[in-house]
Protein backbone atom coordinates (compact mmCIF):
# COMPACT_ATOMS: atom_id res chain seq x y z
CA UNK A 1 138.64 72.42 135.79
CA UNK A 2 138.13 70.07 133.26
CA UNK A 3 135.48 67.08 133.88
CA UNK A 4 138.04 65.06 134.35
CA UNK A 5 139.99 66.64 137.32
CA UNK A 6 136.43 67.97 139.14
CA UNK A 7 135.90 63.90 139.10
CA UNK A 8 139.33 63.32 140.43
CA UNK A 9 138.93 66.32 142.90
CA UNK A 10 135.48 64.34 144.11
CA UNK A 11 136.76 61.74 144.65
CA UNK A 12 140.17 62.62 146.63
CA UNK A 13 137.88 65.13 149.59
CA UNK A 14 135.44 62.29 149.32
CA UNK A 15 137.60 59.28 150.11
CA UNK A 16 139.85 61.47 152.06
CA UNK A 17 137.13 62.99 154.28
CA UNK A 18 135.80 59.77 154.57
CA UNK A 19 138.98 58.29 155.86
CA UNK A 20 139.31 61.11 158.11
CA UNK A 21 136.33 60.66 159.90
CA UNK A 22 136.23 56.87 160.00
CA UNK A 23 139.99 57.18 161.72
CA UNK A 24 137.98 58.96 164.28
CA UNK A 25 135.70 57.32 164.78
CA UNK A 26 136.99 53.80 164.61
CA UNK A 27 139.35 54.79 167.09
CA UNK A 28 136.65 55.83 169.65
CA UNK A 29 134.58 52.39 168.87
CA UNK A 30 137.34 50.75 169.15
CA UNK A 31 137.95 52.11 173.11
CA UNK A 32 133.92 52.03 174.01
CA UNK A 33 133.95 48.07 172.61
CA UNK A 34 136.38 47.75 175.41
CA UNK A 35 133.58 49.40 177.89
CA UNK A 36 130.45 48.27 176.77
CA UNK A 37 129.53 44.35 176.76
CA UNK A 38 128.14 42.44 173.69
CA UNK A 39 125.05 42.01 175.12
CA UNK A 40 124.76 45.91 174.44
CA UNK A 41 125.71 45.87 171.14
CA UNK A 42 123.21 42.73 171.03
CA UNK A 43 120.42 45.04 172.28
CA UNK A 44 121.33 47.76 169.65
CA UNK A 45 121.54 45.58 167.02
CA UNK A 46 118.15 44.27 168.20
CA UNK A 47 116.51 47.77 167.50
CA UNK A 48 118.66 48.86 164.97
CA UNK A 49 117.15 46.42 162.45
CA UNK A 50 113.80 48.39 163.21
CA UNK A 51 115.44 51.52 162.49
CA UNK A 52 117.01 50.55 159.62
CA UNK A 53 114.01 49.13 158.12
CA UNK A 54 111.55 52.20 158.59
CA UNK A 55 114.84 54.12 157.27
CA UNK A 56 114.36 52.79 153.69
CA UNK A 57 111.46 55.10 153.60
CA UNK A 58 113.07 57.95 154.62
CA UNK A 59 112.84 59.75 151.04
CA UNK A 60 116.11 59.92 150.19
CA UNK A 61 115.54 58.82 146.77
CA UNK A 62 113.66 61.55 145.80
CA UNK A 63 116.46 63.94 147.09
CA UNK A 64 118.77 61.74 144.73
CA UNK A 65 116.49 62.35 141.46
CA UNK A 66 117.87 65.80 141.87
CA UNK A 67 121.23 64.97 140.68
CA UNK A 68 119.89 62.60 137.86
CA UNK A 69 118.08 64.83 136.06
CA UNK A 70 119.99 67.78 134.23
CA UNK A 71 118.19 71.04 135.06
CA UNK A 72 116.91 71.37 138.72
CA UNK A 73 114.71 75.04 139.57
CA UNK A 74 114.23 76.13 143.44
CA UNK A 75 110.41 75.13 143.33
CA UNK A 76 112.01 71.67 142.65
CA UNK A 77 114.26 71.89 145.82
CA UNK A 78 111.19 73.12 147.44
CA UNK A 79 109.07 70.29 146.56
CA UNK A 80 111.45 67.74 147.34
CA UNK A 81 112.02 69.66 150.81
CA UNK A 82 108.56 68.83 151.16
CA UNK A 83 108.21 65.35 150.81
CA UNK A 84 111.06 64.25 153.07
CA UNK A 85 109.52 66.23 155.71
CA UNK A 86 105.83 64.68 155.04
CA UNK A 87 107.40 61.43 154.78
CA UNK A 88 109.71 61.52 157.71
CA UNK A 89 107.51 62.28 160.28
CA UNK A 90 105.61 59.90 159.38
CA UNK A 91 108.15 57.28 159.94
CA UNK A 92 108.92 58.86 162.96
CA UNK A 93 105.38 58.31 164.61
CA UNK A 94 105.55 54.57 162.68
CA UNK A 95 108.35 53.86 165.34
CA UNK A 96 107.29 55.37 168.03
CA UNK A 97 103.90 53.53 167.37
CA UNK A 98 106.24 49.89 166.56
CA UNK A 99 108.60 50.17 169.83
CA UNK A 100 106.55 48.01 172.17
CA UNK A 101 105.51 45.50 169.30
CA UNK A 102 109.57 45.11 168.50
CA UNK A 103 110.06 44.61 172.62
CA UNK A 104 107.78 42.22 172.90
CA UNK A 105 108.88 40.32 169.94
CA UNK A 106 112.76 40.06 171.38
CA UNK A 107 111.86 39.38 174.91
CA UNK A 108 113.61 42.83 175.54
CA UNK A 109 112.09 45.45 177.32
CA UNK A 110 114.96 47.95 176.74
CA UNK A 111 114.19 48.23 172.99
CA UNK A 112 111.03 49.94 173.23
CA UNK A 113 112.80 52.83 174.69
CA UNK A 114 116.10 52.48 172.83
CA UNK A 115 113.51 52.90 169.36
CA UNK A 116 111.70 55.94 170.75
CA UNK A 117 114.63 57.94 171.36
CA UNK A 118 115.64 57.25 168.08
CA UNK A 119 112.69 58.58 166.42
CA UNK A 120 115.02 61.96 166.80
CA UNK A 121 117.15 60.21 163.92
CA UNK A 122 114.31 61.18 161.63
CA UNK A 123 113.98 64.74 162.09
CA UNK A 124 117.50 65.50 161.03
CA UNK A 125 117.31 63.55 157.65
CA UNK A 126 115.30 66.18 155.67
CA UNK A 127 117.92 69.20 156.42
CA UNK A 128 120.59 66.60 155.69
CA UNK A 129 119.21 65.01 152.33
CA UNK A 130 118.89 68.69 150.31
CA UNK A 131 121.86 70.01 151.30
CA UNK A 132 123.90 66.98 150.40
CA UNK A 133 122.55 65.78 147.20
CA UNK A 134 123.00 69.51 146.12
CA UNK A 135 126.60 69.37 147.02
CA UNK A 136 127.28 66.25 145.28
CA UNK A 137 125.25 67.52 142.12
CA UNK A 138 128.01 70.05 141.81
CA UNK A 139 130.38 67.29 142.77
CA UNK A 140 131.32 69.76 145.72
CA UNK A 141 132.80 67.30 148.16
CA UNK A 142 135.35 69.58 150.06
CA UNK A 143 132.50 71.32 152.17
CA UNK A 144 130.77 68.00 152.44
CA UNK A 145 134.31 66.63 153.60
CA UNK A 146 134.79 69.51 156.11
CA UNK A 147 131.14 68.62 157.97
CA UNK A 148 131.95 64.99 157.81
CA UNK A 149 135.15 65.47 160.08
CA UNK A 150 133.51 67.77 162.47
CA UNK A 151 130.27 65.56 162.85
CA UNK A 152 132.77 62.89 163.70
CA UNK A 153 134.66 64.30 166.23
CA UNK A 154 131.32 65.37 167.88
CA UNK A 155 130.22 62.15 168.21
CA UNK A 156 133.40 60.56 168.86
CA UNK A 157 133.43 62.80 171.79
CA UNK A 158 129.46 62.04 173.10
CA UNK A 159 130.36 58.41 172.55
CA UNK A 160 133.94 58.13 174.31
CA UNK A 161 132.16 59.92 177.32
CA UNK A 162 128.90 58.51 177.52
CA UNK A 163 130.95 55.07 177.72
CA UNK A 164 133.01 55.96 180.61
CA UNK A 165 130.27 57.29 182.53
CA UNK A 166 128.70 54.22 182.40
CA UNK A 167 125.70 54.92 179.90
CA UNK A 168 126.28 51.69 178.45
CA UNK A 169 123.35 50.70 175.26
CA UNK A 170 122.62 54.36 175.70
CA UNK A 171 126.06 55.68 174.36
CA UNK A 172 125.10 53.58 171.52
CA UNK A 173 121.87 55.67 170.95
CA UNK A 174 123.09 59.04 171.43
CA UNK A 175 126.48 59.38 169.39
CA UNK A 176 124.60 58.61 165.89
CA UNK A 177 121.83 61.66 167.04
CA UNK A 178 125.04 63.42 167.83
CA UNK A 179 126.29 62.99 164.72
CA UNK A 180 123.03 63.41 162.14
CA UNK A 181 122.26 66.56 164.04
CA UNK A 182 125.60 68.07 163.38
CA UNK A 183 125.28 67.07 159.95
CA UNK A 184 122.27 68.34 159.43
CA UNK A 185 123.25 71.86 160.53
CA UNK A 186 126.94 71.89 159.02
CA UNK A 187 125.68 70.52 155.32
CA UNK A 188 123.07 73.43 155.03
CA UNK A 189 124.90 76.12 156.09
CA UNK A 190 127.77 74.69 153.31
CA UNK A 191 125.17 74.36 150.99
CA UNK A 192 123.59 77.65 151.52
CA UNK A 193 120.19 75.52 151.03
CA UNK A 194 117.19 76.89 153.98
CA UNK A 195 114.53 77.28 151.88
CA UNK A 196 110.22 76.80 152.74
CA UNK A 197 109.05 73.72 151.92
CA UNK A 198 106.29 73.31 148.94
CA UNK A 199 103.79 71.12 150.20
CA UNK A 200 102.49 72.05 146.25
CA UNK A 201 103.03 68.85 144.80
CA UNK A 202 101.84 69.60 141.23
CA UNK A 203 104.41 68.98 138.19
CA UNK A 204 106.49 66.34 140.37
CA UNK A 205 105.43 63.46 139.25
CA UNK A 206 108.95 62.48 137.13
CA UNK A 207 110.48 62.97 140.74
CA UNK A 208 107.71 60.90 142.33
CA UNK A 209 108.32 58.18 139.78
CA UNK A 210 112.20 58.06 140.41
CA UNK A 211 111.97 58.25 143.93
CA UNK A 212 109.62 55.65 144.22
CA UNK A 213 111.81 53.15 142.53
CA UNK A 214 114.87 53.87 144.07
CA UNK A 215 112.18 53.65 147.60
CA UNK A 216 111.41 50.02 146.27
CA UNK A 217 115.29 49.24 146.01
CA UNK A 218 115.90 51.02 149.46
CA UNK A 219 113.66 48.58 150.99
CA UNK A 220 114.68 45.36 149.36
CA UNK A 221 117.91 46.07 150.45
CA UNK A 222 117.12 46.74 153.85
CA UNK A 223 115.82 43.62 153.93
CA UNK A 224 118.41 41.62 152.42
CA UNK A 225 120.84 43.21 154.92
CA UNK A 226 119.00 43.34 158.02
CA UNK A 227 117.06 39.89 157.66
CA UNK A 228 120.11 37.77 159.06
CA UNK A 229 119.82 40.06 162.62
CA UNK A 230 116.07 40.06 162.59
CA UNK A 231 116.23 36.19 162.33
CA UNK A 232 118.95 35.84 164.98
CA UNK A 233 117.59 38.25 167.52
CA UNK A 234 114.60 35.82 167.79
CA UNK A 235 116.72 32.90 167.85
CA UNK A 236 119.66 33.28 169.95
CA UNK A 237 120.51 35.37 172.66
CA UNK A 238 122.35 39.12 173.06
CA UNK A 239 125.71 37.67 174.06
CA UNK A 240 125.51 35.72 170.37
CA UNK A 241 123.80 38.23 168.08
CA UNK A 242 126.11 40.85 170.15
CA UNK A 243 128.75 38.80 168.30
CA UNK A 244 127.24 38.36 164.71
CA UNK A 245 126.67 42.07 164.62
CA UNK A 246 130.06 43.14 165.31
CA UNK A 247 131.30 40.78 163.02
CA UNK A 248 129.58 42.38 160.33
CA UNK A 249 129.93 45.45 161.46
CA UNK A 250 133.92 44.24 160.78
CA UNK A 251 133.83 42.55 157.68
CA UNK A 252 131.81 45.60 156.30
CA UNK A 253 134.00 48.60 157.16
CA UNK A 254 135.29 48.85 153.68
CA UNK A 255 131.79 48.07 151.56
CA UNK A 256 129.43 50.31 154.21
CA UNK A 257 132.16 53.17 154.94
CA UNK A 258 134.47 53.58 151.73
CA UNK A 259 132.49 51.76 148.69
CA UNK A 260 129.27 54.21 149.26
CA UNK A 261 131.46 57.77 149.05
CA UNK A 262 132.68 56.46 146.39
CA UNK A 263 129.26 55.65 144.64
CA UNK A 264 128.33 59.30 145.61
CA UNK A 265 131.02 60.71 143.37
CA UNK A 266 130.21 57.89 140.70
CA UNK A 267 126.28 58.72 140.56
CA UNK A 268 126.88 61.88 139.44
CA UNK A 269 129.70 61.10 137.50
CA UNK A 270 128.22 58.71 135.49
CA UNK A 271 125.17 60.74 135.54
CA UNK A 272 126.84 63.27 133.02
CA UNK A 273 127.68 60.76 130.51
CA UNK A 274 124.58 58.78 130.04
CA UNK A 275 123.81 59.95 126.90
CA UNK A 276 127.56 58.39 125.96
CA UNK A 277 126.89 54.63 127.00
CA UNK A 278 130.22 53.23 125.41
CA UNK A 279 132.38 56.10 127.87
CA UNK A 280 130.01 55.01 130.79
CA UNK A 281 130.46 51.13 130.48
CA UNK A 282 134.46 51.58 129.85
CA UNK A 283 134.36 53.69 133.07
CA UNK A 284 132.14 51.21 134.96
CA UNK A 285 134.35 48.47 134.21
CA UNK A 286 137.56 50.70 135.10
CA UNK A 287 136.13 51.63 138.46
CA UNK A 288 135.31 48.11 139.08
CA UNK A 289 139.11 46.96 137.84
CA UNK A 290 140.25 49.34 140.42
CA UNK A 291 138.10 49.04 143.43
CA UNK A 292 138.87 44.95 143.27
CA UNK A 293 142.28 45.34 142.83
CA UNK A 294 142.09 47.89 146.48
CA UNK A 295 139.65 45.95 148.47
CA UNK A 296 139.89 42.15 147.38
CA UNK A 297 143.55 41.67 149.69
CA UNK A 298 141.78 43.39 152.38
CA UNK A 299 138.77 40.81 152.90
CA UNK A 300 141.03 37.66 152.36
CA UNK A 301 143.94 39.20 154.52
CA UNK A 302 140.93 39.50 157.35
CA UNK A 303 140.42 35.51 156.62
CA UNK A 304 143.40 34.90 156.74
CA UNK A 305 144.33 36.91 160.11
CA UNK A 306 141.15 37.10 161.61
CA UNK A 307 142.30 35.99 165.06
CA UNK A 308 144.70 37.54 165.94
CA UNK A 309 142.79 40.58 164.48
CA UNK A 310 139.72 40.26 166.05
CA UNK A 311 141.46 40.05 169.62
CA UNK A 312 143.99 43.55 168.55
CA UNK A 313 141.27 45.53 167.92
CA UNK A 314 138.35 43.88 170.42
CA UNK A 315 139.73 42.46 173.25
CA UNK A 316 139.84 38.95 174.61
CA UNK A 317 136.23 38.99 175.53
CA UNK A 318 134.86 39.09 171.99
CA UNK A 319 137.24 35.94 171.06
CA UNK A 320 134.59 34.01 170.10
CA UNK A 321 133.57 36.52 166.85
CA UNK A 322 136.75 35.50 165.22
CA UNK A 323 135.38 32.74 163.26
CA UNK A 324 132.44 34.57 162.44
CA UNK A 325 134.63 37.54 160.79
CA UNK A 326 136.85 34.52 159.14
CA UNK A 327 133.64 33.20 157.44
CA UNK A 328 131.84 36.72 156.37
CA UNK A 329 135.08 38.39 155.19
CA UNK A 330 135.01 35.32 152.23
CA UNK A 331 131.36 36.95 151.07
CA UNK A 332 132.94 40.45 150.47
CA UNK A 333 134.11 40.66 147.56
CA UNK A 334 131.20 39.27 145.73
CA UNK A 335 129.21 41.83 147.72
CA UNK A 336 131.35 44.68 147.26
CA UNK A 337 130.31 44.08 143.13
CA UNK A 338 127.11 43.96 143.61
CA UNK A 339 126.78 47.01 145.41
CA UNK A 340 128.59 49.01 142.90
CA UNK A 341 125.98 48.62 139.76
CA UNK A 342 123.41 50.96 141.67
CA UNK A 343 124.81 54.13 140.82
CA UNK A 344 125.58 53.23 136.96
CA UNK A 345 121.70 52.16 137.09
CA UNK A 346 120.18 54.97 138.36
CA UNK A 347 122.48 57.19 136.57
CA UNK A 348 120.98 56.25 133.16
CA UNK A 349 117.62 56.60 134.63
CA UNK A 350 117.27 52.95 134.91
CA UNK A 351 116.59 52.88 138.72
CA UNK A 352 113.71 50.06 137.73
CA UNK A 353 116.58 48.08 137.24
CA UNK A 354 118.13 48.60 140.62
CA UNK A 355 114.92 47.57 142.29
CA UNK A 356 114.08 44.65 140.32
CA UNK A 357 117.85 43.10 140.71
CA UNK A 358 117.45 44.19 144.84
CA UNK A 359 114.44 42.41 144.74
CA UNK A 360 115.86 39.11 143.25
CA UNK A 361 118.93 39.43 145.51
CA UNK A 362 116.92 39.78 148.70
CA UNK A 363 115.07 36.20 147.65
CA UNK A 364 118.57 35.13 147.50
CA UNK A 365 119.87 36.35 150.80
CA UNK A 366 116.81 35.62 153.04
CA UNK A 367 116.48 32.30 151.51
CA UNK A 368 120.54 31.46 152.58
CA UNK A 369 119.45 32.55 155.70
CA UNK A 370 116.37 30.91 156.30
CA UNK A 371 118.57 27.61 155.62
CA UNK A 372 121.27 28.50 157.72
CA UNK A 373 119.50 29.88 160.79
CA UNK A 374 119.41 26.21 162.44
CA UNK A 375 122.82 25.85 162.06
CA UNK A 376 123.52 28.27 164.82
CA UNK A 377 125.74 31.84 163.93
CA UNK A 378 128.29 30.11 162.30
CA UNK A 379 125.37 28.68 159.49
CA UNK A 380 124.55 32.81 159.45
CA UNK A 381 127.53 33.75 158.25
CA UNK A 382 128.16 30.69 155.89
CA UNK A 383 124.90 31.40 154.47
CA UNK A 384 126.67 35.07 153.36
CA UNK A 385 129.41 32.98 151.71
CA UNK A 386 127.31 30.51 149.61
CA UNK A 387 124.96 33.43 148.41
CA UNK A 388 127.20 36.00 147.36
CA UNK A 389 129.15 34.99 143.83
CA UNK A 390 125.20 34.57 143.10
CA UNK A 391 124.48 38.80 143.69
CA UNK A 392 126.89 40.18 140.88
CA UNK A 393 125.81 36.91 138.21
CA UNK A 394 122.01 38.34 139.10
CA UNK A 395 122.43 42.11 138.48
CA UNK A 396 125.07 41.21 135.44
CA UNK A 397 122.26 38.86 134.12
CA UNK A 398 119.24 41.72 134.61
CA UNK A 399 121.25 44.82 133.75
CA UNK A 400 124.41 44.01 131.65
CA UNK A 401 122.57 44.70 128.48
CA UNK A 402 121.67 48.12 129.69
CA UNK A 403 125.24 49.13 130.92
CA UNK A 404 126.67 47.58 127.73
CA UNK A 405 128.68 44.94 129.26
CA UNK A 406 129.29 41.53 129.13
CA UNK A 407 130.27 38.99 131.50
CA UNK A 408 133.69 38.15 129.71
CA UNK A 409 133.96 42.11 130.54
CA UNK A 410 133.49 41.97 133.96
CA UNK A 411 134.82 38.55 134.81
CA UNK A 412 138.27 40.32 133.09
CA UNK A 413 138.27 43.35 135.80
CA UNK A 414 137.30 40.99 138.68
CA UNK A 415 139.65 38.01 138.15
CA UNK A 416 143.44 39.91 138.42
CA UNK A 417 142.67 41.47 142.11
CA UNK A 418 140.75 38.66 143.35
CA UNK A 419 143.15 36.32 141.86
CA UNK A 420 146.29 37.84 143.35
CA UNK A 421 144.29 38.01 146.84
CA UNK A 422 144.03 34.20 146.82
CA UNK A 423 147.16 33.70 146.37
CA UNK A 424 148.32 36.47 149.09
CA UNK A 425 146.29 34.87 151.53
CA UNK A 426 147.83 31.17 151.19
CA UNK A 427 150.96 33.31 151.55
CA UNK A 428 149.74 34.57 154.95
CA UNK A 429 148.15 31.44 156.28
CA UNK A 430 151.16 29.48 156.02
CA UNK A 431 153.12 31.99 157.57
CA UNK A 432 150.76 32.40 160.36
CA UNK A 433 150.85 28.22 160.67
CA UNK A 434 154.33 28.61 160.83
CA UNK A 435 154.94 31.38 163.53
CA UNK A 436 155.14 30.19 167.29
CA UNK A 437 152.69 31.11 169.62
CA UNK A 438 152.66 35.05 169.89
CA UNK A 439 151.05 37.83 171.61
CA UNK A 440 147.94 38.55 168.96
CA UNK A 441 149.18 42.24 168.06
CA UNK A 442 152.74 41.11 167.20
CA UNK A 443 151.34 38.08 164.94
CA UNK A 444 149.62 40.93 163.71
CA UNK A 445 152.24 42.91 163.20
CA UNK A 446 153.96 40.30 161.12
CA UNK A 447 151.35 38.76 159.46
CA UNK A 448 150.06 42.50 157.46
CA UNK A 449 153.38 43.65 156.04
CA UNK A 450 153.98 39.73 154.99
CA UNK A 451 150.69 39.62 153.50
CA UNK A 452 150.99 43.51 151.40
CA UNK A 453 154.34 42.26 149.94
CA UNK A 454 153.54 39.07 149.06
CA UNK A 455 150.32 40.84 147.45
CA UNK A 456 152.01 43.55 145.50
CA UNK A 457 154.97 41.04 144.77
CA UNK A 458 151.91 38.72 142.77
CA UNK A 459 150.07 42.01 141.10
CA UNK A 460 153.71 43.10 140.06
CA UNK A 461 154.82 39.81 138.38
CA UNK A 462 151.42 39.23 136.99
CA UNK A 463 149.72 42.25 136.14
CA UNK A 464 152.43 45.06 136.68
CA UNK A 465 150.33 47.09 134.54
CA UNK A 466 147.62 47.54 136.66
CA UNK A 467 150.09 48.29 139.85
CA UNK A 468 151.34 50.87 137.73
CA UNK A 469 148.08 52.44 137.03
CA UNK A 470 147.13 52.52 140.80
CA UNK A 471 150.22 53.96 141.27
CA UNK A 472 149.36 56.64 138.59
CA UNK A 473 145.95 56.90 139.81
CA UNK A 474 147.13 57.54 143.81
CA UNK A 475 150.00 58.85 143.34
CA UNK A 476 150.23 61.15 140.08
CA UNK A 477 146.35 61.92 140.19
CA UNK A 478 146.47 60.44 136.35
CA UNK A 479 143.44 59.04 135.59
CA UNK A 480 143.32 55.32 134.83
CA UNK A 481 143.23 54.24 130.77
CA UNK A 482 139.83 52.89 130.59
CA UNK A 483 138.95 49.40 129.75
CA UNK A 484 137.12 47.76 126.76
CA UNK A 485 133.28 47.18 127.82
């Protein structure tokens, strides 16, 4: 196949295993949030900011130099095998060490033993990393798609049952274990990648160097995303972070489930045409046309209907989140740009550049939050809306020179999806002020299909040209005409 159609064959068994699974699994969350209480999730969130934390140094970015650089050797795959295994061990005796010093700091017991257990997490992510980055080097996503599904449905399964048994925080604990584990064992058998760790470190120091800077943007974004729970777990109580948490966990399904496969397919992508920095800035800006254009009426349609949606898919107990998921979904699409300038960064080798703008973007985010924190939840998630437009103006401001493009560029692929999304969603609210008072999943039910036509109907009479290169995109499998940097 030509580069063209292995791209476009990446990205449909990426997106489309990716859909697959998360169909699976949402469903199953969507039943144990039914059985468990937000004080669990409150609890897990509590310890999951530890995990996440230590998980920044799991290594990964050294797996991920792999596919940057051009010629890779099996003493290479060796050495890298090496390090993550060093590394995550390591981090696995960190946590086990750090459980009763998290406990003590949240008033919670529980956590100590909810982070030990996880310290399992951490043995999988070696035989996951090789495997993976090797398959998306080749930008061989149908085997990677194929593992995806099953781990899903494995841990769809330990989750759904764990839940009805009455496991409660617990079921929260083991279905992710369930899941890495299968992963871990599916992706190297599809990769065909057991080998013996080198422990022979010697010549590695280009891969040190790369990983190390992607290691310094791992962290400063695992700060910048998990400073708002860290901060809340000490200040309020499970019930109310229970809340926050799923709220993001809401608001983020499309940046933290779709927007990352499809950075996978565009590291490697872009990786092959950095010595062409015109094609990779046209592309970057095409991508970024695209993805807007896809995800911008999805965060303002969850503004618009987050009531009604919040008590569909959670249940009247969890009422209270809906103004939480009103308020976050606004930061989105500011977010959702940001995140996409990472792979186009380390794809040209630049990864200083994704660690310096993470570093300036976590200043941004904990400051928000610092400054909203006394304002209860609620000044939380308004602290995600006044920070965001600020994240893609910082990495525009740092990097834009590098990617070759300019912010008339990118303000001219943001402004037709967003635009038309702001419009949809006045559509939607005055509909929604209009209806009587109606069971939430039939305001639901009206409120979507209102909100898609009146979305397409503005994208059609304003921009028809880029509905018709969606269409072309989706439908056709045509690639997209690419955009002036």
């Amino acid at each position: 196949m030509s580069f063209t159609d292995t791209v476009r064959s990446a990205v449909a068994w990426r997106s489309g295993g990716q859909i697959v699974a998360q169909i699976i699994t949402w469903s199953v969350t969507l039943a144990v949030v039914r059985i468990l209480d937000p004080a669990d999730y409150g609890l897990f969130a509590m310890g999951q900011v530890v995990v996440t934390f230590l998980a920044f140094l799991n290594g990964y970015g050294f797996a991920s130099a792999l596919i940057q650089r051009e010629e890779i050797d099996r003493r290479i795959v060796q050495q890298t095998f090496g390090m993550l295994i060093l590394v995550n061990a390591a981090i696995a005796a960190t946590q086990f060490a750090l459980a009763p010093v998290a406990a003590a700091y949240y008033g919670q017991p529980m956590v100590a033993d909810l982070l030990r257990l996880q310290t399992l997490i951490f043995i999988a992510i070696p035989f996951i990393a090789i495997p993976e980055v090797l398959l998306m080097r080749a930008l061989d996503f149908k085997r990677h798609a194929v593992v995806n599904v099953i781990a899903a449905i494995v841990s769809a399964g330990v989750a759904l049952v764990l839940a009805l048994l009455g496991f409660g925080v617990w079921t929260l604990i083991w279905a992710p274990i369930a899941l890495l584990f299968v992963r871990a064992v599916g992706l190297t058998i599809a990769a065909r990648s057991l080998v013996w760790p080198s422990f022979d470190f010697r010549g590695s120091g280009n891969l040190f160097t790369y990983g190390s800077w992607l290691l310094a943007s791992h962290l400063c974004w695992t700060v910048a995303t998990q400073a708002d729970i860290f901060l809340a777990g000490r200040a309020f109580d499970p019930h109310q972070v229970g809340l926050y948490s799923e709220a993001i966990f809401l608001v983020t399904i499309v940046t933290a489930r779709f927007i990352p496969p499809l950075n996978d397919v565009a590291f490697p992508s872009f990786a092959r045409l950095q010595s062409d920095r015109e094609a990779l800035a046209r592309g970057f800006l095409t991508a970024i046309r695209l993805i807007v254009l896809v995800v911008s009426p999805i965060f303002l349609g969850m503004n618009a209907t987050a009531e009604p949606l919040v008590l569909t898919a959670f249940g009247p107990k969890w009422t209270e989140m809906a103004p939480i998921v009103g308020t976050l979904a606004l930061a989105m699409p500011a977010f959702t740009i940001y995140i996409l300038f990472a792979p186009a960064f380390n794809a040209i080798d630049r990864p200083d550049l994704s660690a310096k703008t993470s570093a300036v973007v976590t200043a941004i985010l904990v400051g928000a939050f610092l400054i909203g924190l006394p304002h209860g939840i609620s000044g939380l998630a308004w602290a995600w809306v006044l920070a965001s437009p600020l994240l893609p103006l910082t990495v525009l401001t740092m990097g834009g020179r590098a990617l070759g493009i300019t912010a008339s560029g990118l303000l001219g692929a943001i402004t037709p999806g967003l635009g038309a999304a702001c419009g949809m969603a006045l559509v939607v609210r005055a509909l929604a002020a209009a209806l009587p008072d109606l069971p939430a999943p039939l305001e639901l039910a009206v409120l979507v299909p209102t909100g898609a036509l009146a979305y397409l109907g503005i994208v059609y009479v304003l921009r028809r040209d880029m509905l018709l290169e969606l269409f072309r995109l989706v439908v056709r499998k045509q690639p997209p005409a690419v955009a002036s940097a």
